[in-house]
N, C-alpha and C. Protein backbone atom coordinates (compact mmCIF):
# COMPACT_ATOMS: atom_id res chain seq x y z
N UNK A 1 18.91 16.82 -2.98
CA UNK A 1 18.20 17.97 -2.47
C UNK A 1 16.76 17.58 -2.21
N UNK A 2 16.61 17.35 -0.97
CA UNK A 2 15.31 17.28 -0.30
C UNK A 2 13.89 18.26 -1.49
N UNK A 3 13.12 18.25 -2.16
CA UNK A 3 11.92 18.68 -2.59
C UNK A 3 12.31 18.59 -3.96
N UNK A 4 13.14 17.74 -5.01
CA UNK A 4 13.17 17.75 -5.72
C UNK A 4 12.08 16.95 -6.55
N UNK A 5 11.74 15.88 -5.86
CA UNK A 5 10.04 15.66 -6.52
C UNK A 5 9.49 16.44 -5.96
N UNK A 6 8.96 17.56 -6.20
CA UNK A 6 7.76 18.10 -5.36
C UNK A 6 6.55 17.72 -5.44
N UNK A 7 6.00 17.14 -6.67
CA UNK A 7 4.85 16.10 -7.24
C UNK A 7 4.86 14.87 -6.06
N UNK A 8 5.83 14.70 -5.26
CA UNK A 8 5.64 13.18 -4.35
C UNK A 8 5.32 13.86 -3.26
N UNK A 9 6.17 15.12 -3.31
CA UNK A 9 6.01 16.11 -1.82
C UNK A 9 4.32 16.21 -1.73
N UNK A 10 3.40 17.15 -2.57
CA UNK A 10 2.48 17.11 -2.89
C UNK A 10 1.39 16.02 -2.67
N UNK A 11 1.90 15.33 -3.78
CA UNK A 11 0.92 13.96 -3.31
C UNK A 11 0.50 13.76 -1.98
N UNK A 12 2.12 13.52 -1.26
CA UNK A 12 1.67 13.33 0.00
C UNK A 12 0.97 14.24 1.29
N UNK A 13 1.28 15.22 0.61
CA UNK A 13 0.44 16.16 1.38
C UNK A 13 -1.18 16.32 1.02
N UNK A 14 -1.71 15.74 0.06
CA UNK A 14 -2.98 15.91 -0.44
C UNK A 14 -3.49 14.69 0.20
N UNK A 15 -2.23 13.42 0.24
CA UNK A 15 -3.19 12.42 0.62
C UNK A 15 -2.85 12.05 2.31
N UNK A 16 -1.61 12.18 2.42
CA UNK A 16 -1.11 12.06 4.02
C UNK A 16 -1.03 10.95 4.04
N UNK A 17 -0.30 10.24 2.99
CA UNK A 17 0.91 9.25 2.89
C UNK A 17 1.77 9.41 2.81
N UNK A 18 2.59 8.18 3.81
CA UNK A 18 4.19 8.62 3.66
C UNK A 18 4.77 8.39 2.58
N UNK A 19 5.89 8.23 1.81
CA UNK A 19 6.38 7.82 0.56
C UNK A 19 7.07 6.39 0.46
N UNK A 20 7.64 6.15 2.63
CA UNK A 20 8.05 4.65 1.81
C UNK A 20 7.23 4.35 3.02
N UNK A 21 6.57 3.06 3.17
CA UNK A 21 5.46 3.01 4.32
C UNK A 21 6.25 1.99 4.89
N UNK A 22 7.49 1.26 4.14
CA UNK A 22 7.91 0.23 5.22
C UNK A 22 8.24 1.02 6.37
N UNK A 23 9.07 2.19 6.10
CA UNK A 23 9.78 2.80 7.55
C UNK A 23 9.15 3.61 8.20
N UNK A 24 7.41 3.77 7.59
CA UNK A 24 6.36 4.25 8.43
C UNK A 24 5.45 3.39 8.37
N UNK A 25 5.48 2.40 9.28
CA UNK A 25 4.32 1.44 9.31
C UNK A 25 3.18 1.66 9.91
N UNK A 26 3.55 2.84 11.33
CA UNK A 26 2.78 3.21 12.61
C UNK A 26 1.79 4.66 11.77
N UNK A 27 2.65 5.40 10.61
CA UNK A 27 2.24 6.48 10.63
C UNK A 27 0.95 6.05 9.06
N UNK A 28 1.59 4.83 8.29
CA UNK A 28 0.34 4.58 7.53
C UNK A 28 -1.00 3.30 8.24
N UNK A 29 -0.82 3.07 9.20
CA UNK A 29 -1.64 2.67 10.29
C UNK A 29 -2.60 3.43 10.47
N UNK A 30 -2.17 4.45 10.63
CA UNK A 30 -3.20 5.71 11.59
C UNK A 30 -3.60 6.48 10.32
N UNK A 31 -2.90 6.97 9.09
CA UNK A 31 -3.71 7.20 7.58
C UNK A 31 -4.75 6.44 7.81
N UNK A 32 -4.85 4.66 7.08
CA UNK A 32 -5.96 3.93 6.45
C UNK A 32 -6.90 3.93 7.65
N UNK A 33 -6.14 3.87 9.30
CA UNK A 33 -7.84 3.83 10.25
C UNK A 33 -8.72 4.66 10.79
N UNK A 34 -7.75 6.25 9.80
CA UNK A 34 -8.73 7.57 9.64
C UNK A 34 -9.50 7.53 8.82
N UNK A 35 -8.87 7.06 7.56
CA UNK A 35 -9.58 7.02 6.51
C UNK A 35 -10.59 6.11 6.15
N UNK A 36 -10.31 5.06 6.80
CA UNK A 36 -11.32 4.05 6.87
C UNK A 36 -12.53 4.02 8.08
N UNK A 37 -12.25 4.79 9.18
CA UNK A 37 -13.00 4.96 9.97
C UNK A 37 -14.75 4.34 9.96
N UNK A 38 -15.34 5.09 8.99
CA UNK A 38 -16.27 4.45 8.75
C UNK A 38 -16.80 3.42 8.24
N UNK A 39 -16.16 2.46 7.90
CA UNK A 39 -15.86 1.01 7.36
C UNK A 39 -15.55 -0.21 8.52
N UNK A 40 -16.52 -0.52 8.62
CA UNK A 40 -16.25 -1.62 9.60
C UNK A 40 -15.67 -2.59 8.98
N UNK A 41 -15.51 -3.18 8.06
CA UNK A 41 -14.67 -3.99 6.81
C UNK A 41 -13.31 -4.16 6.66
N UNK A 42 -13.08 -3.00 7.08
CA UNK A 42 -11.57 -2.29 7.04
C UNK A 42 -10.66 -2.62 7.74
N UNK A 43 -11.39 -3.25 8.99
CA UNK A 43 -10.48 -3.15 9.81
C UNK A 43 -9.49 -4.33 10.06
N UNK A 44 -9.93 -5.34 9.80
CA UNK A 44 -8.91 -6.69 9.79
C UNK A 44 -7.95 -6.78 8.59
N UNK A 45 -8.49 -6.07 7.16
CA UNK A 45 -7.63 -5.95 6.31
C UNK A 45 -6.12 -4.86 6.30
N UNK A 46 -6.90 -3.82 7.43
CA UNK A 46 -6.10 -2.57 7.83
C UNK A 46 -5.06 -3.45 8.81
N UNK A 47 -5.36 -4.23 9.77
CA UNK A 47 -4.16 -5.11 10.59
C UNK A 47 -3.78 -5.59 10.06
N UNK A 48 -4.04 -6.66 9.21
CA UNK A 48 -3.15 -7.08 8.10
C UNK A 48 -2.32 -6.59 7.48
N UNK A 49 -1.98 -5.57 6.64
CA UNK A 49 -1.51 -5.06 5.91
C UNK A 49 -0.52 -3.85 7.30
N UNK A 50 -0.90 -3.63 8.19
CA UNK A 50 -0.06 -2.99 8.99
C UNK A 50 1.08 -4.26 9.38
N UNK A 51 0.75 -4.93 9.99
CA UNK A 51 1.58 -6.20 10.34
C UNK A 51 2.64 -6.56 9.08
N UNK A 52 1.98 -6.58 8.05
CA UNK A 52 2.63 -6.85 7.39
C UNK A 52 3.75 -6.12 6.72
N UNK A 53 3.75 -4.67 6.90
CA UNK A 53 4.80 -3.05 6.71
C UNK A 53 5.66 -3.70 8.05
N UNK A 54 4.95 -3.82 9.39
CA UNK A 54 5.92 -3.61 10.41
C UNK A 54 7.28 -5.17 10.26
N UNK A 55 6.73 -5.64 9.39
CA UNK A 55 7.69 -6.75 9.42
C UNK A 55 8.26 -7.20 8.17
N UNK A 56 8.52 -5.82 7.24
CA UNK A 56 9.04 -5.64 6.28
C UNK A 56 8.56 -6.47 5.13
N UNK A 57 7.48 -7.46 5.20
CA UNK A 57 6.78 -8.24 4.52
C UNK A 57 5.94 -7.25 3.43
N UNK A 58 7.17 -7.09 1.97
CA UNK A 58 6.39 -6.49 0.83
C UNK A 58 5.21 -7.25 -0.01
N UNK A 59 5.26 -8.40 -0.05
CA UNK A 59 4.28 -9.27 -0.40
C UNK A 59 3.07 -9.19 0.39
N UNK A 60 2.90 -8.91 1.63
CA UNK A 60 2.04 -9.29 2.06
C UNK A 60 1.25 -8.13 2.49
N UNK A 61 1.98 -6.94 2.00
CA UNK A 61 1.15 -5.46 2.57
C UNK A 61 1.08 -5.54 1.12
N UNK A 62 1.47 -5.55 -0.10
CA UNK A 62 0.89 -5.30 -1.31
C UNK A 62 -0.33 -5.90 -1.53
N UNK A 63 -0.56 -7.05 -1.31
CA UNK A 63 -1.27 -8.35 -1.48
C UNK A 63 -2.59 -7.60 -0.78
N UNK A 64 -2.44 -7.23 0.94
CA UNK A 64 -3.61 -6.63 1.11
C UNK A 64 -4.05 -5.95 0.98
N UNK A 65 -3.04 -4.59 0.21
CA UNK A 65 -3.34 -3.48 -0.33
C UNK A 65 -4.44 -3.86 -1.91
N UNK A 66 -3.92 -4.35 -2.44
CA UNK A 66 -4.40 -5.17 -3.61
C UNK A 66 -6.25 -5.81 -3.35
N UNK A 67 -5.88 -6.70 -2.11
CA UNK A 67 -7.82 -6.90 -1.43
C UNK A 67 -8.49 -5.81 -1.22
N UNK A 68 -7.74 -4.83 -0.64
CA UNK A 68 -8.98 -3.50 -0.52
C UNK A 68 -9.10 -2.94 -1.09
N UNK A 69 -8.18 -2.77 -2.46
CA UNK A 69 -8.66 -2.02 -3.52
C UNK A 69 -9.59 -2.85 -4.59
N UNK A 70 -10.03 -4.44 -4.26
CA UNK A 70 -10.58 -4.87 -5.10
C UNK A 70 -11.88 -5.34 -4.57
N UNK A 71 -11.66 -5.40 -3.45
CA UNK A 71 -13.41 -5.48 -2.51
C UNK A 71 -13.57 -3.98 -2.10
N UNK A 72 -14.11 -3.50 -2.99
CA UNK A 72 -14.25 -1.96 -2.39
C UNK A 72 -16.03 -2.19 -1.92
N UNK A 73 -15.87 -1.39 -1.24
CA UNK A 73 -17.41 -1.42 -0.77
C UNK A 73 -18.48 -0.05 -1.28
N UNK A 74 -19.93 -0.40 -1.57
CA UNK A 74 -20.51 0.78 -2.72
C UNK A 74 -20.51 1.99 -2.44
N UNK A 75 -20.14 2.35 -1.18
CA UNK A 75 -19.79 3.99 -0.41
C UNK A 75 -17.98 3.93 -0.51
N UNK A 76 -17.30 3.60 -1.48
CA UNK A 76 -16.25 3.56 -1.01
C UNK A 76 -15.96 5.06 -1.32
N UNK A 77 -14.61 6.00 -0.59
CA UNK A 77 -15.43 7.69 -0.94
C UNK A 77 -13.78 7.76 -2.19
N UNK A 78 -13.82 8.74 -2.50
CA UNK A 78 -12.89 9.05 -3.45
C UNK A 78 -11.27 9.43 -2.98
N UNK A 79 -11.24 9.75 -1.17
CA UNK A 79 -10.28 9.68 0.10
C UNK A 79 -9.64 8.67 -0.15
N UNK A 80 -10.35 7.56 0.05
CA UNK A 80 -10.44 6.29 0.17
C UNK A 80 -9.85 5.36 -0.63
N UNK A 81 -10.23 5.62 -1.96
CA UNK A 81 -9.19 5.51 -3.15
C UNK A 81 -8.04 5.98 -3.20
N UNK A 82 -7.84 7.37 -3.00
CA UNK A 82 -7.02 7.79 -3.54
C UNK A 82 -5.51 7.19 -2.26
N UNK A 83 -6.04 6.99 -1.09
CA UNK A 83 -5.16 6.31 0.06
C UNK A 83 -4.71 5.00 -0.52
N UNK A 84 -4.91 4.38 -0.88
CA UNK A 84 -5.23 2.78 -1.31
C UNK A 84 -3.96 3.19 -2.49
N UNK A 85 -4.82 3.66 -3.17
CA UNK A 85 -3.84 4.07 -4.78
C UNK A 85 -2.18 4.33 -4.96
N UNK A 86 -2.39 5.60 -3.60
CA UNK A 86 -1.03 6.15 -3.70
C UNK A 86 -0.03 5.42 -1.96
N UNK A 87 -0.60 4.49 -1.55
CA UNK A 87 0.41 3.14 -0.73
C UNK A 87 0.73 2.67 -1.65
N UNK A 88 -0.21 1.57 -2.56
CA UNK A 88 0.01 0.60 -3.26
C UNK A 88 1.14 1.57 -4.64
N UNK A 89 1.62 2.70 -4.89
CA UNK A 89 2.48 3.03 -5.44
C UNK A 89 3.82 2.94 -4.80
N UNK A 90 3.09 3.27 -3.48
CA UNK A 90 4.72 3.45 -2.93
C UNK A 90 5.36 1.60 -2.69
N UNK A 91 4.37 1.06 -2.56
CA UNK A 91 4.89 -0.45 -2.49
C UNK A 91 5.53 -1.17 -3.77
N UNK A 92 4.76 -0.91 -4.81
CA UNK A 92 5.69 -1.10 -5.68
C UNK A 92 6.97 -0.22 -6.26
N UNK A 93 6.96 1.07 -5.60
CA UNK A 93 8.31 1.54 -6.00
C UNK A 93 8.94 0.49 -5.26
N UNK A 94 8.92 0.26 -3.91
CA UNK A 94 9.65 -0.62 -3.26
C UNK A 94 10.02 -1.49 -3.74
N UNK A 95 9.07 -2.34 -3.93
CA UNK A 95 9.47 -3.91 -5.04
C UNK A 95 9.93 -3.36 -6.25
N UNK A 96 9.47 -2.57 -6.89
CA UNK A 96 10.63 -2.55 -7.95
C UNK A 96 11.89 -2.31 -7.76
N UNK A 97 12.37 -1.33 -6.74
CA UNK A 97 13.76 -1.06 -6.20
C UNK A 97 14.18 -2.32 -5.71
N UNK A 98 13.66 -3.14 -5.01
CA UNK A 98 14.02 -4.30 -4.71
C UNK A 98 14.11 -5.59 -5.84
N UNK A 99 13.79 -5.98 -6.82
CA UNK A 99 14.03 -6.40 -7.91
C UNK A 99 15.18 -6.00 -8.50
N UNK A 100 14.90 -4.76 -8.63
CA UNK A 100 16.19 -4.47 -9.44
C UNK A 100 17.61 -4.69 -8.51
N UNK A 101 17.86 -5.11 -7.24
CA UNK A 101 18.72 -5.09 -6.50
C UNK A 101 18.47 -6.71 -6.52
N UNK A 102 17.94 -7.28 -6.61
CA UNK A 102 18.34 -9.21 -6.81
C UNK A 102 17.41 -9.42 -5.64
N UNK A 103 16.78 -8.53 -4.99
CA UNK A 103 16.20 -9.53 -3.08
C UNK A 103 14.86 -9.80 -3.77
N UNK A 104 15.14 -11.33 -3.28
CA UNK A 104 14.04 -12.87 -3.39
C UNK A 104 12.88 -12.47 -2.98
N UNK A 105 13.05 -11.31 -1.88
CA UNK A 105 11.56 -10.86 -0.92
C UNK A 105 10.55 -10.23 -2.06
N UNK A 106 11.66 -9.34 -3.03
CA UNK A 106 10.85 -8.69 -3.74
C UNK A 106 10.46 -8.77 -5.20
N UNK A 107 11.50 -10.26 -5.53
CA UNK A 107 10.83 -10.53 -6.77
C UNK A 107 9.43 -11.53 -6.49
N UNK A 108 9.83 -12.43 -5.15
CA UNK A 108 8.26 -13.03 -4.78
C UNK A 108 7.27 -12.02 -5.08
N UNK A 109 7.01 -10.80 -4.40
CA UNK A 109 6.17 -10.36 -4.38
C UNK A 109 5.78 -9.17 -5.79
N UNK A 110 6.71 -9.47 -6.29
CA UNK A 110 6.45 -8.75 -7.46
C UNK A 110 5.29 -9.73 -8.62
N UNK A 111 6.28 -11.22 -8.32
CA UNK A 111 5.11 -12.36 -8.89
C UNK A 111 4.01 -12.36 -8.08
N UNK A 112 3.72 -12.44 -7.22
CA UNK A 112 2.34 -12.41 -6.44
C UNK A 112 1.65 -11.40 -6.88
N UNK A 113 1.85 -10.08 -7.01
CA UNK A 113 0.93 -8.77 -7.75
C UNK A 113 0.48 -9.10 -9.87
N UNK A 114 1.82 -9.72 -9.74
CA UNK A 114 1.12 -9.90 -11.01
C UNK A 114 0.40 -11.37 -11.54
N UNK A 115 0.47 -12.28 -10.44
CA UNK A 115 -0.66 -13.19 -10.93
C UNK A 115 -2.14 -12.64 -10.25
N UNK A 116 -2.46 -11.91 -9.23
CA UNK A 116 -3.29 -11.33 -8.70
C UNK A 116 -3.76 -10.46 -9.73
N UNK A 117 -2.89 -9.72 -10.29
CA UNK A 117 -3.69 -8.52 -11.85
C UNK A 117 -4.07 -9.73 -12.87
N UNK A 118 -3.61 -10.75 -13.08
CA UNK A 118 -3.99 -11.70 -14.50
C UNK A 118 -5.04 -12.50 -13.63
N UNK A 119 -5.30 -12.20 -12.52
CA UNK A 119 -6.55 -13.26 -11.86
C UNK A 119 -6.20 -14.90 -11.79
N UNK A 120 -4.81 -14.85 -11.85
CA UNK A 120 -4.58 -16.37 -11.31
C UNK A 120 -4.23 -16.70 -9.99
N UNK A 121 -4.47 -15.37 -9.00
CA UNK A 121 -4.49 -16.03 -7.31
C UNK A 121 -5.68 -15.84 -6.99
N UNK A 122 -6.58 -15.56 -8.15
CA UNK A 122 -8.58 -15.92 -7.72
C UNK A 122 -8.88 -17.51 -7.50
């Protein structure tokens, strides 16, 4: 039954993220380059990380999701966060759903997020 999280329903309506961004790559595109708009910074990390949804590459949209939440810049606004925050959730629901199903795509990138949190891909 469609609205049984309503807490995800919600979310996404507060933040205007989709819930799985691989199968909206175009529609979290146009989220981060609203939201980022004023960030000239943004924007090569924002292609990146789009490129990387449109080609089902979970490693590599986490990974840049992961850079912009860690080079934040000193106006970064609280929008801004909270966009960043609640992708990078929905990416790891992904990889975790994908782990738990055996695909290589997503235990790589499950190791890649977590040597990136212990600071061993610094």
């Amino acid at each position: 039954m469609a609205g049984c999280k309503g807490e995800s329903d919600e979310e996404k309506a507060a933040v205007g993220m989709p819930n799985d961004p691989l199968k909206h790559a175009d529609e979290v595109s146009a989220k981060l380059k609203s939201t980022f708009a004023n960030d000239q910074t943004a924007s090569t990390p924002i292609d990146e990380v789009t490129q990387a949804l449109k080609k089902n590459d979970l490693e590599g949209a986490a990974m840049g999701v992961a850079v912009m939440q860690r080079v934040a810049p000193p106006n970064r606004t609280f929008e801004q966060s909270q966009v960043l925050n609640k992708l990078m959730l929905e990416l790891q629901a992904n990889i975790a759903n994908g782990v738990a199903n055996g695909d290589p795509a997503a235990l790589k990138a499950a190791e890649a997020l977590r040597a990136n949190a212990s600071g061993a891909g610094q």
